[in-house]
Protein backbone atom coordinates (compact mmCIF):
# COMPACT_ATOMS: atom_id res chain seq x y z
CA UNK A 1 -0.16 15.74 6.93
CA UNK A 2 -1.16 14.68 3.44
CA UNK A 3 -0.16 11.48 2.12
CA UNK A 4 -2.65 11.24 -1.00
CA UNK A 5 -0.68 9.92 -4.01
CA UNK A 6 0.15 12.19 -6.74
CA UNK A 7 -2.66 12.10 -9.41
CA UNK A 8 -1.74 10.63 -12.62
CA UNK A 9 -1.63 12.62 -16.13
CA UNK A 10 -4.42 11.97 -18.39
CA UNK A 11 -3.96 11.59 -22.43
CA UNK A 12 -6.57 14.49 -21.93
CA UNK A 13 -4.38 16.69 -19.96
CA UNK A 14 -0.99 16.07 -21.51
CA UNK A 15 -2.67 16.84 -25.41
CA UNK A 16 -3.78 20.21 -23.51
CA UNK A 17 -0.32 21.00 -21.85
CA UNK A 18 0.82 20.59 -25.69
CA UNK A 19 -2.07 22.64 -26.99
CA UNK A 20 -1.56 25.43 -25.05
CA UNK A 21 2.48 25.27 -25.01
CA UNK A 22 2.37 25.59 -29.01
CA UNK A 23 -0.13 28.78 -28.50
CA UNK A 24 3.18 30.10 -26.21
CA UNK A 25 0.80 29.92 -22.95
CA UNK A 26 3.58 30.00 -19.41
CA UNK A 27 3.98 27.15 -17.23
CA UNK A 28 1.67 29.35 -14.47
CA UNK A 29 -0.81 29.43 -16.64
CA UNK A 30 -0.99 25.90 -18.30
CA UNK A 31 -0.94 25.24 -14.27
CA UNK A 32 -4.00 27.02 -13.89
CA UNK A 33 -5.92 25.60 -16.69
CA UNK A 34 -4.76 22.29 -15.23
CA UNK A 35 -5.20 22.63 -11.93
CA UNK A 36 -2.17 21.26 -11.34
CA UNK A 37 1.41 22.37 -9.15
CA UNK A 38 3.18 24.61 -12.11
CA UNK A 39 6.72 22.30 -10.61
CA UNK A 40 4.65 18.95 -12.13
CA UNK A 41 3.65 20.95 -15.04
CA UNK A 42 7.11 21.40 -15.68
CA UNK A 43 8.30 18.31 -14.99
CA UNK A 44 5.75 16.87 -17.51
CA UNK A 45 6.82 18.96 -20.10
CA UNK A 46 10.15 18.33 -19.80
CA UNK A 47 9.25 14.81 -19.98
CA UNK A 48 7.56 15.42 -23.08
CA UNK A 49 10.38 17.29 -24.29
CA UNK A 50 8.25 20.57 -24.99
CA UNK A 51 10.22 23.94 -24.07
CA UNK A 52 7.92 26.12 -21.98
CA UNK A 53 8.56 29.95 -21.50
């Protein structure tokens, strides 16, 4: 069982989650780019209050 802690966002990351939002890229594929779960991508964005497709 894995009980790593969640890594944290980087400035880095969250400017490219924005980036590639604005270009209309999906939540899968901002996931991919990211290498991150597309659920925290999500969660980020919603955060950030950015509206992904």
């Amino acid at each position: 069982m894995r009980c790593e802690k969640p890594r944290q966002w980087t400035d880095a990351e969250q400017k490219l989650l924005i980036e590639m939002a604005t270009e209309g890229a999906s939540a899968v594929q901002i996931a991919s780019a990211l290498q991150r779960y597309i659920a925290s991508v999500k969660r980020v964005a919603e955060t950030l209050g950015i509206q992904l497709r």
